[in-house]
Protein backbone atom coordinates (compact mmCIF):
# COMPACT_ATOMS: atom_id res chain seq x y z
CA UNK A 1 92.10 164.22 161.25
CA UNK A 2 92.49 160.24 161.31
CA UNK A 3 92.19 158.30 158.20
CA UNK A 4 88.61 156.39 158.19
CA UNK A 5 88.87 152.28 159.43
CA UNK A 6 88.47 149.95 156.69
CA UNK A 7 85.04 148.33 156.39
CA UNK A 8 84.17 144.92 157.86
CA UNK A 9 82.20 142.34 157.57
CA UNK A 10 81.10 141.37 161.02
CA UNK A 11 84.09 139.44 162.09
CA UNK A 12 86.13 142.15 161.60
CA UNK A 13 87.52 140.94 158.00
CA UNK A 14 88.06 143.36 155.11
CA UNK A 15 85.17 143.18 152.61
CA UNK A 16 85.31 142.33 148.71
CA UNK A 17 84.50 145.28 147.20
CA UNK A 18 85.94 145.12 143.49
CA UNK A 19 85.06 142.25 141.06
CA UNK A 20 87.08 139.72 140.90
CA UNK A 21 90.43 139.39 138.42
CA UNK A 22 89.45 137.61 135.04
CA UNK A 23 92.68 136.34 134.60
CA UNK A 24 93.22 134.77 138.22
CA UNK A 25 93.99 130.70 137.69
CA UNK A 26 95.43 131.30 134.32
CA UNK A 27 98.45 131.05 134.60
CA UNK A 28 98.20 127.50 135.78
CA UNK A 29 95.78 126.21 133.10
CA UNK A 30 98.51 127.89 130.72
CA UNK A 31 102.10 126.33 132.12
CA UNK A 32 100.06 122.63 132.35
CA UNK A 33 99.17 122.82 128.85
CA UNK A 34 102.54 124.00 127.62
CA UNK A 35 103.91 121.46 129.50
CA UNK A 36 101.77 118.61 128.28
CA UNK A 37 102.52 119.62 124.68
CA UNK A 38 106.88 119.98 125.32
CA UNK A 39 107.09 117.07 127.12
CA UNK A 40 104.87 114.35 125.18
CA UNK A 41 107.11 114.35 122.37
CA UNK A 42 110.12 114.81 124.51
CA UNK A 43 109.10 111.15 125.91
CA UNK A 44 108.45 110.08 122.88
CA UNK A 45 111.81 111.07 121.83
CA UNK A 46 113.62 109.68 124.67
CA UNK A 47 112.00 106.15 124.22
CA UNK A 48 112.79 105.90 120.53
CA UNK A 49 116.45 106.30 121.39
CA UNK A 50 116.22 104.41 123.97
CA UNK A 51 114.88 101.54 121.25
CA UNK A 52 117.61 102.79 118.76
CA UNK A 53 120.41 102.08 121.47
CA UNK A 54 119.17 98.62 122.58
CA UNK A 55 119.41 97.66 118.43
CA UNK A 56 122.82 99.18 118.50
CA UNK A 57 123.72 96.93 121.51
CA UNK A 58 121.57 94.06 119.94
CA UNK A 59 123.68 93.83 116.60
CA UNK A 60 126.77 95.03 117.92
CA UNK A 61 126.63 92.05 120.29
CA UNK A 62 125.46 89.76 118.04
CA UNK A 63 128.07 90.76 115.24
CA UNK A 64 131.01 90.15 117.83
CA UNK A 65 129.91 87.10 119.35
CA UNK A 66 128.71 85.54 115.67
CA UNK A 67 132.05 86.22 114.95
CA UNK A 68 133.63 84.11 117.78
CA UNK A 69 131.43 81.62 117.82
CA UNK A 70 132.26 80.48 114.22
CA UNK A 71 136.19 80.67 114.41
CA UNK A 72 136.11 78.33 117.25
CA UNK A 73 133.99 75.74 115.78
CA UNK A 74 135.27 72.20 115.08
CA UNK A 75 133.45 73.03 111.69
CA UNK A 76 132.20 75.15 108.93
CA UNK A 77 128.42 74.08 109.52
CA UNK A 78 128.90 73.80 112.96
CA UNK A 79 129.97 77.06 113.35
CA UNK A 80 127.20 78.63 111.13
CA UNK A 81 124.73 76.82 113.74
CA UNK A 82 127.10 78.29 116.81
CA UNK A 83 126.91 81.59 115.25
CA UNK A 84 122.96 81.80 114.73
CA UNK A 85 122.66 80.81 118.48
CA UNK A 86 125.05 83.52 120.11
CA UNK A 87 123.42 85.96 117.60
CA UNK A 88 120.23 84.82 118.55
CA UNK A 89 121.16 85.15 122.34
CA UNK A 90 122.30 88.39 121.70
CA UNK A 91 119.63 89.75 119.91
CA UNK A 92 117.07 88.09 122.76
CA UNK A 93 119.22 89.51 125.26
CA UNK A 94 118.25 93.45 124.50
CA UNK A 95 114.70 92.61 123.36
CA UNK A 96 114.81 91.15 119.85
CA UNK A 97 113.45 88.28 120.72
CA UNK A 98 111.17 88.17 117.17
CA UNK A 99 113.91 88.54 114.56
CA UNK A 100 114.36 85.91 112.33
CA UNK A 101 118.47 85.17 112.91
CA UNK A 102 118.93 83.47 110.24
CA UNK A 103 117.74 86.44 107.74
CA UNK A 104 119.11 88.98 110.21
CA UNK A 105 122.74 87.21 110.31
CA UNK A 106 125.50 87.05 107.35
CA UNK A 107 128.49 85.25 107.34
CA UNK A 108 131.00 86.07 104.42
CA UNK A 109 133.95 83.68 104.83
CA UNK A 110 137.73 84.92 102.93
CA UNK A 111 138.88 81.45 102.04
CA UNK A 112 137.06 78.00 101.09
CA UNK A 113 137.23 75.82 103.46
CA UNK A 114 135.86 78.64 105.67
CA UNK A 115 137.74 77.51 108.51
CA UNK A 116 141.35 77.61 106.90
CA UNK A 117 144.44 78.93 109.09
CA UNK A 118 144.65 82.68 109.11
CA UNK A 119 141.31 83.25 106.95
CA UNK A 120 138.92 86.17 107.85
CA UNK A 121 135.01 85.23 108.84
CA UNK A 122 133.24 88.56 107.80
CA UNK A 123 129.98 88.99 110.32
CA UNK A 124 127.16 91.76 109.61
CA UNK A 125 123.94 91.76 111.69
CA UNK A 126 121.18 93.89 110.27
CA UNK A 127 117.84 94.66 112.48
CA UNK A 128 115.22 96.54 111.60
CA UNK A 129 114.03 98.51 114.61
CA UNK A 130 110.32 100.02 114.73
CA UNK A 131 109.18 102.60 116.32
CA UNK A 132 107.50 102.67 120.24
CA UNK A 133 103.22 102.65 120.02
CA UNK A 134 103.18 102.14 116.31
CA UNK A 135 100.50 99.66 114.92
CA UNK A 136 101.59 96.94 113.16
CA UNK A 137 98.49 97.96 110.40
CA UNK A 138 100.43 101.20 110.09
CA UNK A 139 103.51 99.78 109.69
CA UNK A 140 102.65 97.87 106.50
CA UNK A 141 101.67 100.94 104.69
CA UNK A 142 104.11 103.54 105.82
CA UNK A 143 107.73 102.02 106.32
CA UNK A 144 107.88 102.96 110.31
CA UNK A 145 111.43 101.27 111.14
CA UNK A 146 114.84 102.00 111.25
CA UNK A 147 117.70 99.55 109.94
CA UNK A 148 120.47 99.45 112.53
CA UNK A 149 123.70 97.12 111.17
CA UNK A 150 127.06 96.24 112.84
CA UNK A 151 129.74 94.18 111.15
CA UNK A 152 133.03 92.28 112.46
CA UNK A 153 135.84 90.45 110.95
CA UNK A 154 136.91 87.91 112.83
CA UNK A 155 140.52 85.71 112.15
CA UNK A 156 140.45 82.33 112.20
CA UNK A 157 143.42 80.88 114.63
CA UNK A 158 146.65 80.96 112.29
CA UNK A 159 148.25 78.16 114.27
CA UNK A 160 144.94 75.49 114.19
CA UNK A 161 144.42 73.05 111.44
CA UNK A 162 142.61 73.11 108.16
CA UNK A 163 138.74 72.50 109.52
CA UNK A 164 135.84 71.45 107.42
């Protein structure tokens, strides 16, 4: 005896006979709503460090170059001015372009005059960095930001003359 052909349709393919599966195309719908709720905060997260390590460049840059700018001044208020400019570049240079340097720069000199042989200029930078797609609105009620800070000590040349 020969086992019965399968039936047909009339171009000779196999006909649906059982219902279809319930759960067919679920598996798809699941992964791309797994995936949308893992990797929206993983982007998140990834730009937020990304802003944390552009301030840590920002004020780490700022702090050094502050620093250098002031010992090699011809003077004590020149050098303040020299020091909020390369700060200021600094600060522009990663993205900062809206921080006040003056507020976000101190300069803490060891000795008075500030530019006396073998003296220390003390630099900190601090910058408050917000975080990505947060409303300013928002940001005046809940403090949103995080304060990134880099100092430097910088020697004035031990050899030079007494400046102003």
């Amino acid at each position: 005896m020969t086992a019965p052909a399968p039936a047909t349709g009339g171009a000779g393919e196999p006909r649906d006979t059982g219902p279809a599966d319930p759960e067919a195309g679920a598996a798809l719908v699941e992964f791309l709503g797994t995936a949308v709720l893992l990797l929206v905060p993983l982007v998140y997260l990834v730009l937020t460090l990304a802003q944390l390590q552009a301030g840590t460049f920002a004020v780490q840059g700022a702090a050094r170059e502050a620093g250098r700018a002031m010992v090699t001044a011809d003077s004590s208020s020149e050098g303040v001015a020299r020091a909020q400019a390369a700060a200021g570049i600094a600060l522009a240079d990663q993205g900062f372009d809206d921080v006040a340097v003056a507020e976000a720069l101190t300069l803490d000199c060891s000795a008075d005059p500030c530019l006396t042989p073998g003296a220390t200029v003390g630099v900190r930078v601090r910058v408050a960095v917000g975080l990505p797609f947060v409303p300013a609105g928002l940001r005046d009620w809940v403090p949103l930001e995080i304060p990134v800070e880099a100092t430097q000590v910088a020697t004035v040349d031990e050899y030079g003359q007494v400046r102003p």
